[in-house]
C-alpha atoms as a PDB file:
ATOM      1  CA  UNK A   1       0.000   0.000   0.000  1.00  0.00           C
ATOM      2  CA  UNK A   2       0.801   3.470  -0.484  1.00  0.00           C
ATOM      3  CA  UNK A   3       2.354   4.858   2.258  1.00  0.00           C
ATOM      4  CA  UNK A   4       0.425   7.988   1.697  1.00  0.00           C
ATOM      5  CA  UNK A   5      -2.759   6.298   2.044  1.00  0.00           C
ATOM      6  CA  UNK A   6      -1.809   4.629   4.958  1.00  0.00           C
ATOM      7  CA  UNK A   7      -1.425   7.950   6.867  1.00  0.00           C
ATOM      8  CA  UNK A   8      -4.646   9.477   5.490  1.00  0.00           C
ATOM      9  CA  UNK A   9      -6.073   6.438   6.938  1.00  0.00           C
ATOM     10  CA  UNK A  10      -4.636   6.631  10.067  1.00  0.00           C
ATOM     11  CA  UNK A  11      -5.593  10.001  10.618  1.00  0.00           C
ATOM     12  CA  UNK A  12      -9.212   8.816   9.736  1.00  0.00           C
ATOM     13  CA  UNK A  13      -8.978   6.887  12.579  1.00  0.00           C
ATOM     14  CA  UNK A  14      -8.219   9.574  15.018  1.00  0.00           C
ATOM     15  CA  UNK A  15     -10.265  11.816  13.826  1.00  0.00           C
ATOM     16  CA  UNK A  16     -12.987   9.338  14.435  1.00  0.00           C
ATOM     17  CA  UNK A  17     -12.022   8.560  17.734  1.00  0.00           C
ATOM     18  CA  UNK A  18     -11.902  12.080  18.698  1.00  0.00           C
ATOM     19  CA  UNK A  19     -15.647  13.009  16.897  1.00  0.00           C
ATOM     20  CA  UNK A  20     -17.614   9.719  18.640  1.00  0.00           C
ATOM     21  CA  UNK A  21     -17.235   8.498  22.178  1.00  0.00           C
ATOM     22  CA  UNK A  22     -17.976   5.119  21.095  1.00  0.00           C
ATOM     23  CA  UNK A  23     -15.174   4.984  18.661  1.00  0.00           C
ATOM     24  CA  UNK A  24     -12.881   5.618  21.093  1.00  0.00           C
ATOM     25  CA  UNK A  25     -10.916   2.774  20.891  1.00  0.00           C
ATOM     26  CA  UNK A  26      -9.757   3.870  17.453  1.00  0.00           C
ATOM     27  CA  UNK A  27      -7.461   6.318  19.088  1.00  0.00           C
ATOM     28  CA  UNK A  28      -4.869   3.534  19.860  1.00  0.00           C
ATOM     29  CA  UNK A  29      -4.749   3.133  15.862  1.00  0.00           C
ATOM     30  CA  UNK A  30      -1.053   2.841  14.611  1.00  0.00           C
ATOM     31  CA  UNK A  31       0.300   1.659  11.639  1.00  0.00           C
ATOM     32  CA  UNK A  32       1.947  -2.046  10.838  1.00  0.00           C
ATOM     33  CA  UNK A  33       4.684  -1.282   8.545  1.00  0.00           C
ATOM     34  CA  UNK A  34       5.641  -4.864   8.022  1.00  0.00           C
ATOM     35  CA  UNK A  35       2.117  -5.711   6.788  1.00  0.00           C
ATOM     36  CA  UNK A  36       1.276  -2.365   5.294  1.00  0.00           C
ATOM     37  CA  UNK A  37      -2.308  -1.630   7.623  1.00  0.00           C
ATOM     38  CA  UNK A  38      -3.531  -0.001  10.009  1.00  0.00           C
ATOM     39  CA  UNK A  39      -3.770  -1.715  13.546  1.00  0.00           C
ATOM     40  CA  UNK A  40      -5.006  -1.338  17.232  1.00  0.00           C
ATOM     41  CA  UNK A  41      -1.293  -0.681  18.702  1.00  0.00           C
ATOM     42  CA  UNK A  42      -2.761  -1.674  22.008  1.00  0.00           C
ATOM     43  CA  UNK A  43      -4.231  -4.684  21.575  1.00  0.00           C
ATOM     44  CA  UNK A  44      -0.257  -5.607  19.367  1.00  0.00           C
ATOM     45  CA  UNK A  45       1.372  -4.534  22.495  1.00  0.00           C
ATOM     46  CA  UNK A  46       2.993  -1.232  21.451  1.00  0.00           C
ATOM     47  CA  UNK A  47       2.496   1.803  23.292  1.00  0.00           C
ATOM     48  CA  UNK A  48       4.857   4.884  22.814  1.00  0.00           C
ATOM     49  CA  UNK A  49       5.727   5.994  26.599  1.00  0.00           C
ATOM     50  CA  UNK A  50       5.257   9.705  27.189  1.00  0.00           C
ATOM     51  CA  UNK A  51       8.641   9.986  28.957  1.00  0.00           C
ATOM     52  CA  UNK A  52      10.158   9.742  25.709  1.00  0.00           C
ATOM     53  CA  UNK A  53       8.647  12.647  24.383  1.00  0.00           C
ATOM     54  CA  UNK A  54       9.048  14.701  27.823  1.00  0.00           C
ATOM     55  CA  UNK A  55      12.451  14.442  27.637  1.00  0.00           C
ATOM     56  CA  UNK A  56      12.684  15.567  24.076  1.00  0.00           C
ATOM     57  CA  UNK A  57      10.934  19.128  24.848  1.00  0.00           C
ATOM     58  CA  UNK A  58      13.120  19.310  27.927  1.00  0.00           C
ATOM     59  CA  UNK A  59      16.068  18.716  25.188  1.00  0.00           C
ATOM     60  CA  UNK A  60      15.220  20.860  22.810  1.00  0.00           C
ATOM     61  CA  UNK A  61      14.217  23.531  25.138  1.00  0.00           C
ATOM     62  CA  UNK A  62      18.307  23.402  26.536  1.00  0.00           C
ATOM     63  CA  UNK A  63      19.378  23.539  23.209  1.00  0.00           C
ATOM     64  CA  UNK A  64      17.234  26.561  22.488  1.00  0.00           C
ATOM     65  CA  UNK A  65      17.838  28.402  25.645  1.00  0.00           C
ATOM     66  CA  UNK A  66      21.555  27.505  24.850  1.00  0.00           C
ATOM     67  CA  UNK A  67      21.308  29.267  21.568  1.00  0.00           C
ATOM     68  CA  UNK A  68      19.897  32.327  23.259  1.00  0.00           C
ATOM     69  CA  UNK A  69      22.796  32.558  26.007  1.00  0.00           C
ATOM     70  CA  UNK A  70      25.370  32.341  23.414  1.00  0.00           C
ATOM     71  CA  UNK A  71      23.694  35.194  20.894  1.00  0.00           C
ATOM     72  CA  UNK A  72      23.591  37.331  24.187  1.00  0.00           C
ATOM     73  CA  UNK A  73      27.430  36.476  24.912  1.00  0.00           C
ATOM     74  CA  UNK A  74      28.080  37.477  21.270  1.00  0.00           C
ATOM     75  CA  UNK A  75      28.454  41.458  21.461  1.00  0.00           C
ATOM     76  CA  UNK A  76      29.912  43.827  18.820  1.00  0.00           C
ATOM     77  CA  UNK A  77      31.486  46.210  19.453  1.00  0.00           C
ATOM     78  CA  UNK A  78      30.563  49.719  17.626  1.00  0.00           C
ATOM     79  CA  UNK A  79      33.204  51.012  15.349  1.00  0.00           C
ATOM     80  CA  UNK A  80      33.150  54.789  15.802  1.00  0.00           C
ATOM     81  CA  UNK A  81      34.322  56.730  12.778  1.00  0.00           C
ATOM     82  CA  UNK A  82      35.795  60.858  13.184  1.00  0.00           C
ATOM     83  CA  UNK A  83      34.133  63.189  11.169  1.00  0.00           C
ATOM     84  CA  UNK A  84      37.192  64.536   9.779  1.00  0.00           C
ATOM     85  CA  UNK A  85      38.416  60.673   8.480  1.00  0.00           C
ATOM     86  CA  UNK A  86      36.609  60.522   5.326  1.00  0.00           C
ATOM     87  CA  UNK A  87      39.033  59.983   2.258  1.00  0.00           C
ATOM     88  CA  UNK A  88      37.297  62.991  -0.105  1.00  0.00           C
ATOM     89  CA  UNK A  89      39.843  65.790   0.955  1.00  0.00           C
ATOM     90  CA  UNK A  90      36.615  67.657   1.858  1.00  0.00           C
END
């Protein structure tokens, strides 16, 4: 299958899950790669812990707050140029 329709279909799922209480279920929906479907990820056994996620914002927040110390620790320093320095003779 087209891996294209694969995540249209997916997202049908959770779209569906999210509109009707009783298709709630369908928001454990995932996609079997090997077989080229859509599954229930819970009832296979995979869930995706939250930590891993938690720690990536808490990454990519340091990195970014990293970024912004160094552009404040990078200062340049204003060249001042006399009036009288110009190279016109005037």
């Amino acid at each position: 299958r087209d891996s294209t329709d694969l995540v249209a279909k997916l997202r049908a799922f959770h779209n569906k899950a999210l509109q009707n209480p009783k298709l709630s279920h369908l928001k454990w929906a995932g996609l079997d790669l090997e077989n080229g479907e859509v599954r229930d990820n819970k009832e296979a056994g995979i869930l995706e812990p939250a930590m891993s996620k938690v720690k990536a914002i808490k990454f990519a927040t340091e990195a970014a707050i990293t970024i912004l110390r160094i552009d404040d620790l990078i200062k340049l320093e204003k060249v001042e140029q006399g009036r009288g320095d110009d190279q016109c003779g005037a």
